[in-house]
N, C-alpha and C. Protein backbone atom coordinates (compact mmCIF):
# COMPACT_ATOMS: atom_id res chain seq x y z
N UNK A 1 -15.13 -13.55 79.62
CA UNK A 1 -14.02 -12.67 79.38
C UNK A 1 -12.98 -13.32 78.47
N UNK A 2 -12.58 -14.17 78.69
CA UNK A 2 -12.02 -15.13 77.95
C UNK A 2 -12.24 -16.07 76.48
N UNK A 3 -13.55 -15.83 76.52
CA UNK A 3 -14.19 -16.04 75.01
C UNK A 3 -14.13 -14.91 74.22
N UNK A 4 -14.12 -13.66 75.13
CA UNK A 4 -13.97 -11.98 74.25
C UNK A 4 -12.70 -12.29 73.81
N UNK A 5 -12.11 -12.14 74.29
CA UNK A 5 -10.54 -12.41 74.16
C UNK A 5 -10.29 -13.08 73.29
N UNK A 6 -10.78 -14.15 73.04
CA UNK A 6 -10.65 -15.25 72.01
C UNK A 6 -11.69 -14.87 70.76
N UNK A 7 -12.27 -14.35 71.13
CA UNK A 7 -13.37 -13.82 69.94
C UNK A 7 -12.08 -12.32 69.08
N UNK A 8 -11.32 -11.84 70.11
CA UNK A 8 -10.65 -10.07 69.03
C UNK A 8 -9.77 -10.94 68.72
N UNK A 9 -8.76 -11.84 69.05
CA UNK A 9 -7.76 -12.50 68.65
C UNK A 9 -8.03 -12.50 67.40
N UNK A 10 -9.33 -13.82 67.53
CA UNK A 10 -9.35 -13.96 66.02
C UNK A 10 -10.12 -13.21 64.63
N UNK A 11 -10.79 -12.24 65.16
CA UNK A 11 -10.82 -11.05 64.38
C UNK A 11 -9.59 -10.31 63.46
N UNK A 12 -9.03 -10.00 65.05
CA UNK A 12 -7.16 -9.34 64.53
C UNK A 12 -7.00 -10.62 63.41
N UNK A 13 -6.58 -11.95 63.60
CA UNK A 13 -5.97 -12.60 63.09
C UNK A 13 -6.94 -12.60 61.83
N UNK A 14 -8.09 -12.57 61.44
CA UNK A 14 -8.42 -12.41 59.69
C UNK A 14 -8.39 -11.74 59.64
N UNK A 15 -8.36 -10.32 60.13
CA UNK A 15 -8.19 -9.05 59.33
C UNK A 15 -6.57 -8.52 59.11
N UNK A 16 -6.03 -9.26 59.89
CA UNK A 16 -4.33 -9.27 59.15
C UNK A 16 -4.10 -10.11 57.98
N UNK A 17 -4.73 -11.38 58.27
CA UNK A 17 -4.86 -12.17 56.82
C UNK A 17 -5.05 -11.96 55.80
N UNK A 18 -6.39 -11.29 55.62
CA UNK A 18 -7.17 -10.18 54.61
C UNK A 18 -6.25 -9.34 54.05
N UNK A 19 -5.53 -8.16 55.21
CA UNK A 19 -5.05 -7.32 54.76
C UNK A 19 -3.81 -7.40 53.97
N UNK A 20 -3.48 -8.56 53.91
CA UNK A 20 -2.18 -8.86 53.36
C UNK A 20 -2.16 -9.26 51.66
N UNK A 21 -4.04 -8.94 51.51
CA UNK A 21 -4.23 -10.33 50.11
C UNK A 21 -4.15 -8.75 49.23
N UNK A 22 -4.21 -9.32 48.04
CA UNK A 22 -4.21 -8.08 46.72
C UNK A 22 -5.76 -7.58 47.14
N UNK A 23 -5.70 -6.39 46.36
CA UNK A 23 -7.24 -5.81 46.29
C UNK A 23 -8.15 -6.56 45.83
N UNK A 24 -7.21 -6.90 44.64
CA UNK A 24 -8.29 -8.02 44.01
C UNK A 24 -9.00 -9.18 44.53
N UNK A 25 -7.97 -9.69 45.35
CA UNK A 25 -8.37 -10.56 46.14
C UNK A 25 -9.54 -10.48 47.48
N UNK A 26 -9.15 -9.12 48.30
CA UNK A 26 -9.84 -8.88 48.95
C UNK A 26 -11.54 -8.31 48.46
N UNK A 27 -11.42 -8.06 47.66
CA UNK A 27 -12.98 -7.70 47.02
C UNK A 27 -13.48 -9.03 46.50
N UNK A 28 -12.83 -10.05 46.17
CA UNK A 28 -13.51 -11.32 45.52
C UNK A 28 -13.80 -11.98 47.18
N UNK A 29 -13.47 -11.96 48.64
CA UNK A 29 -13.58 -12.24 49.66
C UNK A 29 -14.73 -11.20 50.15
N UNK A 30 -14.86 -10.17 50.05
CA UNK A 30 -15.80 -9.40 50.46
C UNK A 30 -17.24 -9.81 50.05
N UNK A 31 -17.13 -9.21 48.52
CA UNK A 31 -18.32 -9.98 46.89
C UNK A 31 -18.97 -10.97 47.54
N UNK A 32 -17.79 -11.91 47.68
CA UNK A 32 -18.65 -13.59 48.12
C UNK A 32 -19.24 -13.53 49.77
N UNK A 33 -18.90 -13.14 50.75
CA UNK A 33 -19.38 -12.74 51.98
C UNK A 33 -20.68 -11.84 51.68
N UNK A 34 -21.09 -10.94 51.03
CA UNK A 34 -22.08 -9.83 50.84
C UNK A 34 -23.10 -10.59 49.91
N UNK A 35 -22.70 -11.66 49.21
CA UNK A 35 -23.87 -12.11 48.33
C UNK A 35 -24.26 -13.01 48.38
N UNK A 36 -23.17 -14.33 49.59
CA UNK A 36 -23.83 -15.43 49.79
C UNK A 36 -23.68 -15.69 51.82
N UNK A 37 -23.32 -14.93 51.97
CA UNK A 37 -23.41 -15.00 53.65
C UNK A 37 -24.51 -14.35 54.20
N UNK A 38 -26.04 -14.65 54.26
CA UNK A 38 -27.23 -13.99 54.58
C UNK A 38 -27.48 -13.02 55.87
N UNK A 39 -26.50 -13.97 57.18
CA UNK A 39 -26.38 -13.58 58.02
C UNK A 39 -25.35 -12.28 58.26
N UNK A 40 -24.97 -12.06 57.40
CA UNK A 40 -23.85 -10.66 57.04
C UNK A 40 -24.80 -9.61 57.27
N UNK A 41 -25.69 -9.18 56.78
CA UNK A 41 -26.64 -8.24 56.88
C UNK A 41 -27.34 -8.28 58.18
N UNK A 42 -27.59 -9.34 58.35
CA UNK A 42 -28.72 -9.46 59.93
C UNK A 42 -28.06 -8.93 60.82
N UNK A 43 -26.36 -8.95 61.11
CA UNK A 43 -25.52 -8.73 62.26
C UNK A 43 -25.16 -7.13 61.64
N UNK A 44 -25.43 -6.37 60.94
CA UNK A 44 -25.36 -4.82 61.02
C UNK A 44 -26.41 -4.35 61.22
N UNK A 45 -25.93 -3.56 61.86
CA UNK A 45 -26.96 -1.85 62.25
C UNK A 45 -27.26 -1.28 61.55
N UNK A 46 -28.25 -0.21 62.01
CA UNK A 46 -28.50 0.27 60.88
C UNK A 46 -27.75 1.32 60.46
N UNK A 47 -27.12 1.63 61.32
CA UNK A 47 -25.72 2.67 61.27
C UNK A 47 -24.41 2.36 60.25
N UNK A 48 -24.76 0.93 60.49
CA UNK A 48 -23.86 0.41 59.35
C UNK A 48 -24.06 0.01 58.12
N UNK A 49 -25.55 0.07 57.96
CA UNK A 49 -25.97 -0.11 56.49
C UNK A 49 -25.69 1.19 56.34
N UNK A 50 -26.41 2.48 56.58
CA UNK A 50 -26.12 3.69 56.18
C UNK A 50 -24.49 4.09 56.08
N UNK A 51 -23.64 3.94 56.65
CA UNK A 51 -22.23 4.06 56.41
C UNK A 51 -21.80 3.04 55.30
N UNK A 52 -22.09 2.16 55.01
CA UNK A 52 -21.43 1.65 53.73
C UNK A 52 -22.52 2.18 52.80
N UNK A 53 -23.70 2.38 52.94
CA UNK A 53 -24.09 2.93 51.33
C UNK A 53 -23.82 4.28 51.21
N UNK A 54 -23.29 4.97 51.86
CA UNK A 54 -22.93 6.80 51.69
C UNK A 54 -21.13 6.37 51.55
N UNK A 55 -20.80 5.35 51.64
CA UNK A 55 -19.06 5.37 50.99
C UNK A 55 -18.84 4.37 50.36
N UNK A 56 -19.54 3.71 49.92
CA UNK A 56 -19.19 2.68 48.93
C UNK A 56 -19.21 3.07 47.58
N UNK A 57 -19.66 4.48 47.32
CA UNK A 57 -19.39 4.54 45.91
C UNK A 57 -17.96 5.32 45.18
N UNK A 58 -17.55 5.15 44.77
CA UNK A 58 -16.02 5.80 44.53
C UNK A 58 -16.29 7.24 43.93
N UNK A 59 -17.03 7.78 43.21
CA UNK A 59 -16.90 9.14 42.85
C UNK A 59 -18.56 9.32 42.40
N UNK A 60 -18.45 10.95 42.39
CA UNK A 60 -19.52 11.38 41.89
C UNK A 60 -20.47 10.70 40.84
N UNK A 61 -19.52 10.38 39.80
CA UNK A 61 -19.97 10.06 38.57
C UNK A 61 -20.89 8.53 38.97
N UNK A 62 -20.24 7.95 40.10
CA UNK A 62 -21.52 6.93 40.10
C UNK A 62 -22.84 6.80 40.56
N UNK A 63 -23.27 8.49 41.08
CA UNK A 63 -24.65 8.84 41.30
C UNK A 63 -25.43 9.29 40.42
N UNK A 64 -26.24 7.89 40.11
CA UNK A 64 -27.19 8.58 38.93
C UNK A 64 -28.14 8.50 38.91
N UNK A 65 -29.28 9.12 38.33
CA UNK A 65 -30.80 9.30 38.52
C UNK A 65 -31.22 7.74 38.70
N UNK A 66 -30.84 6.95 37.48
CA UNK A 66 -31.08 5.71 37.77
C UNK A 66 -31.02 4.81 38.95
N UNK A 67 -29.33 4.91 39.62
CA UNK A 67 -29.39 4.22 40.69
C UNK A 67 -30.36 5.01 41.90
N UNK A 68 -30.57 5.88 41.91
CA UNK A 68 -31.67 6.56 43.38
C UNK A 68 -32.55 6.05 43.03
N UNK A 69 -33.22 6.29 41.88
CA UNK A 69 -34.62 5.48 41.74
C UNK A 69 -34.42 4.55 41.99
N UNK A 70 -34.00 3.36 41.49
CA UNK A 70 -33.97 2.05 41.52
C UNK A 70 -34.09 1.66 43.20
N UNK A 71 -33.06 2.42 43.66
CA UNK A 71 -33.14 2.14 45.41
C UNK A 71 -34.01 2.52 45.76
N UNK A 72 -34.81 3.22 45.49
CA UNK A 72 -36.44 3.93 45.87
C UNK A 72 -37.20 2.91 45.79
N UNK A 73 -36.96 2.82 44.70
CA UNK A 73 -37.96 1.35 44.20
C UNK A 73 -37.43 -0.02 45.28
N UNK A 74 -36.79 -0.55 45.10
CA UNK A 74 -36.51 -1.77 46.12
C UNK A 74 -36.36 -1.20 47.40
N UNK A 75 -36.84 -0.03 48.24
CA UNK A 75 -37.37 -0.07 49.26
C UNK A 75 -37.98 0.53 49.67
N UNK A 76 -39.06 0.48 48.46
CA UNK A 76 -40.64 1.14 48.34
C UNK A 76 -41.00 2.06 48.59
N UNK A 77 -39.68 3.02 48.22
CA UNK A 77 -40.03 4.47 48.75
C UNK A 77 -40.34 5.86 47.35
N UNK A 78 -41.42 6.47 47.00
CA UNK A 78 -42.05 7.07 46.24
C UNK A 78 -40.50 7.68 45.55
N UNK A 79 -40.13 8.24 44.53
CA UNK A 79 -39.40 9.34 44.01
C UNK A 79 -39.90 10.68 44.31
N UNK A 80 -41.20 11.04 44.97
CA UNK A 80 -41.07 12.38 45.72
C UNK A 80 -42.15 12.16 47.27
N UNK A 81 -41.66 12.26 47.96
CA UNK A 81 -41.83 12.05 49.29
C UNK A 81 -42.19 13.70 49.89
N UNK A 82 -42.57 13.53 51.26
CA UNK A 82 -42.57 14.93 52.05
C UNK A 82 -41.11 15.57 51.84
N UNK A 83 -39.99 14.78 52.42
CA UNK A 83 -38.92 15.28 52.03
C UNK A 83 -38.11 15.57 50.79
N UNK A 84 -38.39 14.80 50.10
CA UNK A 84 -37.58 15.10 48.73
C UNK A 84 -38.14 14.87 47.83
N UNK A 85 -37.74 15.62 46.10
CA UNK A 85 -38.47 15.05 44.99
C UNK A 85 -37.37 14.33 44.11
N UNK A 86 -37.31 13.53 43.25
CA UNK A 86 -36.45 12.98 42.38
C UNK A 86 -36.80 12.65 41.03
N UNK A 87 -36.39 13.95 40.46
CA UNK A 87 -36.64 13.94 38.98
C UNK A 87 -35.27 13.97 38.34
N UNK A 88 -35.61 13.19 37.07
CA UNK A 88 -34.57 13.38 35.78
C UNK A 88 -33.92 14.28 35.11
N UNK A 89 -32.70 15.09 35.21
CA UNK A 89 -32.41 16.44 35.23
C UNK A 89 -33.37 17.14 33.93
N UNK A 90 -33.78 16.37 32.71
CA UNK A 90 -34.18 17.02 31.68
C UNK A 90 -35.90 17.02 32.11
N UNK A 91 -36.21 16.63 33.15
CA UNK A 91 -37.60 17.05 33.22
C UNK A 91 -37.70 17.98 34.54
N UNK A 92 -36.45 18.26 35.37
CA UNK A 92 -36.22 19.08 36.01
C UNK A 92 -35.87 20.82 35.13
N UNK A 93 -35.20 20.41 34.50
CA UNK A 93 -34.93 21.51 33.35
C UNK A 93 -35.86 22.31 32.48
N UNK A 94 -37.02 21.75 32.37
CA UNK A 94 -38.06 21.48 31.65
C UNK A 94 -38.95 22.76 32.74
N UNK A 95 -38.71 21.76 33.83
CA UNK A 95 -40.12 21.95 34.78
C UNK A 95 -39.49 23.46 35.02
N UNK A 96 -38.28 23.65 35.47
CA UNK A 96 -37.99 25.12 35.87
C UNK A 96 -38.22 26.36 34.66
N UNK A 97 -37.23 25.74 33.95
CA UNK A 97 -38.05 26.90 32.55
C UNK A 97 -38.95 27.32 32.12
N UNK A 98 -40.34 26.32 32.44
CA UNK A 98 -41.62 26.66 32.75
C UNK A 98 -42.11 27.47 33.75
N UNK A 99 -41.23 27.28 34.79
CA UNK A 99 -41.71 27.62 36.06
C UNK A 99 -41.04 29.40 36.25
N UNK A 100 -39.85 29.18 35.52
CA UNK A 100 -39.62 30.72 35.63
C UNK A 100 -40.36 31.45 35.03
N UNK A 101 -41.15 30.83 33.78
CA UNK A 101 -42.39 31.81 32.52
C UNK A 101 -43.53 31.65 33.37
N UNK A 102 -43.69 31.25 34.79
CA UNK A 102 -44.49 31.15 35.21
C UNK A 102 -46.00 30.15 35.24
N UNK A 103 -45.44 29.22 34.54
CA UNK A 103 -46.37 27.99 33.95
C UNK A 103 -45.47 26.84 34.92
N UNK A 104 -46.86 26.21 36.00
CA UNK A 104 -46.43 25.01 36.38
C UNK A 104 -47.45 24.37 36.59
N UNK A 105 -47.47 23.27 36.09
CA UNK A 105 -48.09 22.22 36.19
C UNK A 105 -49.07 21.84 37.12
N UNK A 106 -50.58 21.72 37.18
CA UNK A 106 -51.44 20.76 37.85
C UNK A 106 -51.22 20.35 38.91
N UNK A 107 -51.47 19.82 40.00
CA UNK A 107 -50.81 19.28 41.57
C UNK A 107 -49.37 19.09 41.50
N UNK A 108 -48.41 20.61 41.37
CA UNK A 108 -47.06 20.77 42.12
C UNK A 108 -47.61 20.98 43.12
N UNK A 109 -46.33 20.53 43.75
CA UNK A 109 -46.35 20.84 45.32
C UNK A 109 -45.14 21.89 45.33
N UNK A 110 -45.54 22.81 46.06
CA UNK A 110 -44.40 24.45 46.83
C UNK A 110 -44.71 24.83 48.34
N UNK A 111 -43.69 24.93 48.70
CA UNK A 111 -43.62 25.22 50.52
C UNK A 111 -44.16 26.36 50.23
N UNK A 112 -44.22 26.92 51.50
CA UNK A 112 -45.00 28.40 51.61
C UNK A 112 -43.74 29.33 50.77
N UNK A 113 -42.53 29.33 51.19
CA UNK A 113 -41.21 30.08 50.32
C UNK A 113 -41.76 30.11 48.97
N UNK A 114 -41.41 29.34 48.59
CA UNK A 114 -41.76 28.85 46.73
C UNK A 114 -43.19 29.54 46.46
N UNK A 115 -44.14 29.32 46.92
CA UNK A 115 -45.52 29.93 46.67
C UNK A 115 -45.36 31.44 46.35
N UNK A 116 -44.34 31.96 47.73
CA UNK A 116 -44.43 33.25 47.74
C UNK A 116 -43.78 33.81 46.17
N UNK A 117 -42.23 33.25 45.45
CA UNK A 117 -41.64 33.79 45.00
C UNK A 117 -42.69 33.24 43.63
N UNK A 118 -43.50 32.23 43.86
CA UNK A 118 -44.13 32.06 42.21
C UNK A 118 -44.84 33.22 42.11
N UNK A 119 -46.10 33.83 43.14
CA UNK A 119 -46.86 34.45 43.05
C UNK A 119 -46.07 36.40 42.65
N UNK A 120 -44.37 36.11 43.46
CA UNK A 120 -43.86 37.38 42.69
C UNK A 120 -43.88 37.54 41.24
N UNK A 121 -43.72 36.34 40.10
CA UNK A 121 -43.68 36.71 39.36
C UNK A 121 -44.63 37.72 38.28
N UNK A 122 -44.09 38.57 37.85
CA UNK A 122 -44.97 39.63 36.83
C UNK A 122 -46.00 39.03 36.00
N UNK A 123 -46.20 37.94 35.31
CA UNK A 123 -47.21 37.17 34.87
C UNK A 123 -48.18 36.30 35.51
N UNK A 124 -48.41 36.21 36.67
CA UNK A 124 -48.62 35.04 37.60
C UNK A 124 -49.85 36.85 38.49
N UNK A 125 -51.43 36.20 38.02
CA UNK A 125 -51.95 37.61 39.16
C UNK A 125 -52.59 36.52 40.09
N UNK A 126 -53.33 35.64 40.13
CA UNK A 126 -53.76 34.49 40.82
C UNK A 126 -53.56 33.18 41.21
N UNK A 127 -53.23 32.77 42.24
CA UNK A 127 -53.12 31.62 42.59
C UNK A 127 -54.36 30.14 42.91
N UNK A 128 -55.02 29.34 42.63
CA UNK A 128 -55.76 28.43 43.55
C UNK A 128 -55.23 27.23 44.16
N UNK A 129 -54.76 27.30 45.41
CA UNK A 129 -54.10 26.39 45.93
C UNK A 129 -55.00 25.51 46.99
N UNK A 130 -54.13 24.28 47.28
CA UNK A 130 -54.87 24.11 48.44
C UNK A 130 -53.58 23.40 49.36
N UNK A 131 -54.09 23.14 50.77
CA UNK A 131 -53.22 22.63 51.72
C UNK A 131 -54.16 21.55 52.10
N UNK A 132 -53.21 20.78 53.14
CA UNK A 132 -53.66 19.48 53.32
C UNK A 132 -53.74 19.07 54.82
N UNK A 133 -54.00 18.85 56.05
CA UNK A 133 -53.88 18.40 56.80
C UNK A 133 -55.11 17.61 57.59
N UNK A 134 -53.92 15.89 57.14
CA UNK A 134 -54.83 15.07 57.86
C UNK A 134 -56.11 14.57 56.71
N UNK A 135 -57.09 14.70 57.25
CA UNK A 135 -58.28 14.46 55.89
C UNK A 135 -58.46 15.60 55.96
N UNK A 136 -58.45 16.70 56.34
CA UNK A 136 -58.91 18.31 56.05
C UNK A 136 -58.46 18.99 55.20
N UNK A 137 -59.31 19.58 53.93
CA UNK A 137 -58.46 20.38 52.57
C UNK A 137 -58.76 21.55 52.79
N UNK A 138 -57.88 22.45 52.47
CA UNK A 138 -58.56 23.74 52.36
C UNK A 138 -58.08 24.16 51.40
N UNK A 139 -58.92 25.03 50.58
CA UNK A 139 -58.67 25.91 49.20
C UNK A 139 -58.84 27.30 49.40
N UNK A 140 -57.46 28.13 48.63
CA UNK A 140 -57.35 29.46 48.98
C UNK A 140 -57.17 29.97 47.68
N UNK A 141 -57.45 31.19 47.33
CA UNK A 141 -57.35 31.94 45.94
C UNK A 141 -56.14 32.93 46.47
N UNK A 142 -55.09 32.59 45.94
CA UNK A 142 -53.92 33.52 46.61
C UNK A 142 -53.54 34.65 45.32
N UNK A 143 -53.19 36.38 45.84
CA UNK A 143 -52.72 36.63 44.83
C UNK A 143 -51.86 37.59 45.42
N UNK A 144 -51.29 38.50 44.91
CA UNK A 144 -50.44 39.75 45.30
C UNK A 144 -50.28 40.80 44.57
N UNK A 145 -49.59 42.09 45.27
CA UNK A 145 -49.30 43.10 44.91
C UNK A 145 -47.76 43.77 44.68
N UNK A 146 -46.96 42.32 45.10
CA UNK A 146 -45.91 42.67 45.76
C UNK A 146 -45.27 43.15 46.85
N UNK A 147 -46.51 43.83 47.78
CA UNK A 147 -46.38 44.09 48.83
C UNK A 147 -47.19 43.60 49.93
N UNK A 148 -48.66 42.80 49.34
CA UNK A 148 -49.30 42.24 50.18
C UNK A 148 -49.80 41.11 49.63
N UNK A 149 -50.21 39.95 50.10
CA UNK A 149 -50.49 38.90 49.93
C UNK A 149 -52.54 38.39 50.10
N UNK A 150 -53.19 38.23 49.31
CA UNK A 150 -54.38 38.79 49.46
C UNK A 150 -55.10 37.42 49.12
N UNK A 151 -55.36 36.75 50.55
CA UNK A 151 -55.62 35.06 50.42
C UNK A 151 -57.19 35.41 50.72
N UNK A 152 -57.94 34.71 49.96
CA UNK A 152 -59.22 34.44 49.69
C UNK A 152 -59.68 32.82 49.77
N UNK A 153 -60.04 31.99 51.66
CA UNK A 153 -60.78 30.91 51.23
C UNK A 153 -62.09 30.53 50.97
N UNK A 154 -62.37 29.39 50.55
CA UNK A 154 -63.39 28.78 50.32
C UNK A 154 -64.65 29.62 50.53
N UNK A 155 -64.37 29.89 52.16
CA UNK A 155 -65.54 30.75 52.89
C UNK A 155 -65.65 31.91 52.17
N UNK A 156 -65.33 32.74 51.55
CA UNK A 156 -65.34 34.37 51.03
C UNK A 156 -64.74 34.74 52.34
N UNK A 157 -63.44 34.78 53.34
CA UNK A 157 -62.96 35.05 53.87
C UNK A 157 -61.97 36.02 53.75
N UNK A 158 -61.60 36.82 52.97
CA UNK A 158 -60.49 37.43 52.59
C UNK A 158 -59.36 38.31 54.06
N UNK A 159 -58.00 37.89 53.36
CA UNK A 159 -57.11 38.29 54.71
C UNK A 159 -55.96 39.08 53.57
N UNK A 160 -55.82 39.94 54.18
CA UNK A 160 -54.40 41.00 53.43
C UNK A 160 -53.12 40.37 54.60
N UNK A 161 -52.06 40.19 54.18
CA UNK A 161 -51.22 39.59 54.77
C UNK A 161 -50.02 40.48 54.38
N UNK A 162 -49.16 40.72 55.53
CA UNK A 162 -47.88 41.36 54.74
C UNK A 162 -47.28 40.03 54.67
N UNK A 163 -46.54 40.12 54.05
CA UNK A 163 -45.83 38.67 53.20
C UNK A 163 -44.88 38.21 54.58
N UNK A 164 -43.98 38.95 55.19
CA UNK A 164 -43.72 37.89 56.54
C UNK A 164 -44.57 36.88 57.34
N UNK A 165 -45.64 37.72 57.94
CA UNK A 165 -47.05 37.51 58.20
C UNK A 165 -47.19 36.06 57.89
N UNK A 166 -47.29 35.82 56.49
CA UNK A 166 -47.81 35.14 55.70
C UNK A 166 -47.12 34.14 55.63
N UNK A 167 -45.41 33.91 55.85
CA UNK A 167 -44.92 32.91 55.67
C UNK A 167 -44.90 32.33 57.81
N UNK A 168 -45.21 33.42 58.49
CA UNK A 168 -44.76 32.99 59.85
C UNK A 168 -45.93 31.77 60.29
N UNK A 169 -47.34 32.45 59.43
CA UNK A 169 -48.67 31.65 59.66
C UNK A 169 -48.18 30.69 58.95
N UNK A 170 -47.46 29.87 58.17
CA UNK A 170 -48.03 29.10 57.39
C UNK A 170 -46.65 28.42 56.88
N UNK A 171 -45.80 27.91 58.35
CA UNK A 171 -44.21 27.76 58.47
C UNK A 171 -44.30 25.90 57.72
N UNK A 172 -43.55 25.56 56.98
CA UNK A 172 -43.35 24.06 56.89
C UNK A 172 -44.67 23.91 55.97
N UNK A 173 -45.61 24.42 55.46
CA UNK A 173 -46.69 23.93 54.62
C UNK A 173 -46.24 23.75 52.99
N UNK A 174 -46.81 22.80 52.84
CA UNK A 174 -46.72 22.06 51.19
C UNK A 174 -48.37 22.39 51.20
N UNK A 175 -48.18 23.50 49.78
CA UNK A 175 -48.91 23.78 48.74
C UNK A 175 -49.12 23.08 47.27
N UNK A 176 -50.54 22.64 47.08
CA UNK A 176 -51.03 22.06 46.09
C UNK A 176 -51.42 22.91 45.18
N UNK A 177 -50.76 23.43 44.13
CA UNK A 177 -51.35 24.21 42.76
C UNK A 177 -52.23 23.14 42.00
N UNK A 178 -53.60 24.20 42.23
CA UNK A 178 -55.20 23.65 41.51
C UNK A 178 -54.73 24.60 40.00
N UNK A 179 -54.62 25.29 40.21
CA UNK A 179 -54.92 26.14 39.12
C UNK A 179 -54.44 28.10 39.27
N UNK A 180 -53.57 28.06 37.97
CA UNK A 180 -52.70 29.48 37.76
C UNK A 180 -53.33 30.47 37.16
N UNK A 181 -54.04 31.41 37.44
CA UNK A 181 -54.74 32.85 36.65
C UNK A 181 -53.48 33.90 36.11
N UNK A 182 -53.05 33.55 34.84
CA UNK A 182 -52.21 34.66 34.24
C UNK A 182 -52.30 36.12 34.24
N UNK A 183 -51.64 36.83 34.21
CA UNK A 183 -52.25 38.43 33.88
C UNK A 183 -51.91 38.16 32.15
N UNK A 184 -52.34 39.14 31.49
CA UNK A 184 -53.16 38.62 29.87
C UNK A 184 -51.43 39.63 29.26
């Protein structure tokens, strides 16, 4: 109890010390603690890594494609994951403008939502997709009417779906575009 005691004392007492120095000062005390005190990191949580990297940056402007990647990269995490994708706004820009003319690319991935609104479009009569679970693929020839959804797998199985239907079966799925059949 008495070592606690003696342990906040002297907490209080450097962090009044600290608080008294210029900014400048206090960031050249921080700097040197964060880049040469190893054990600085070992004694936070992970609650506390996540709270200083969501406020350590001072404004918008210092979020940039670059720095996410880069942090992706040093902790080996893909730029598009189950959860998120991370593209460069001009190949995001790119990809949508395509995507509104109804041209997208070779293995995109679209939730069941997205599938539905590609397959609304007026140029777009066929879909070949596939889903994934586990080692199990399955390939479906999806197309529509606007009012019904008319999935054709592998098997010659064909199912008319009203489009609720269709998203209730098939909640949280990431779709693989094989290949887009235009109307001419």
């Amino acid at each position: 109890m008495i070592q606690d005691v003696k342990e906040v004392n002297m907490i209080d007492r450097i962090l009044n010390e600290i608080s008294a120095l210029s900014p400048k000062e206090i960031r050249e005390i921080f700097m040197q603690m964060w880049r040469h005190i190893d054990s600085l990191n070992d004694g936070l949580t992970a609650d506390d890594c996540v709270e200083l990297f969501a406020t350590a940056l001072k404004g918008s402007s210092d979020l940039t494609y670059d720095l996410l990647k880069d942090t992706c990269h040093d902790y080996s995490v893909g730029t598009m994951t189950e959860t998120f994708a991370l593209l460069p706004r001009e190949t995001y820009d790119k990809m949508f403008s395509e995507c509104l003319k109804g041209k997208i690319p070779a293995e995109t991935r679209l939730d069941t939502e997205a599938l539905i609104k590609f397959l609304m479009l007026d140029n777009v009569s066929e879909i070949e997709v596939s889903i994934r679970k586990g080692c199990i693929r399955a390939t479906h020839f999806i197309g529509s009417d606007k009012k019904f959804i008319y999935d054709t797998g592998v098997d010659d199985e064909n199912i008319q779906w009203k489009i609720e239907d269709f998203k209730a079966n098939y909640p949280h799925t990431w779709w693989t575009v094989e290949q887009v059949i235009y109307n001419d």
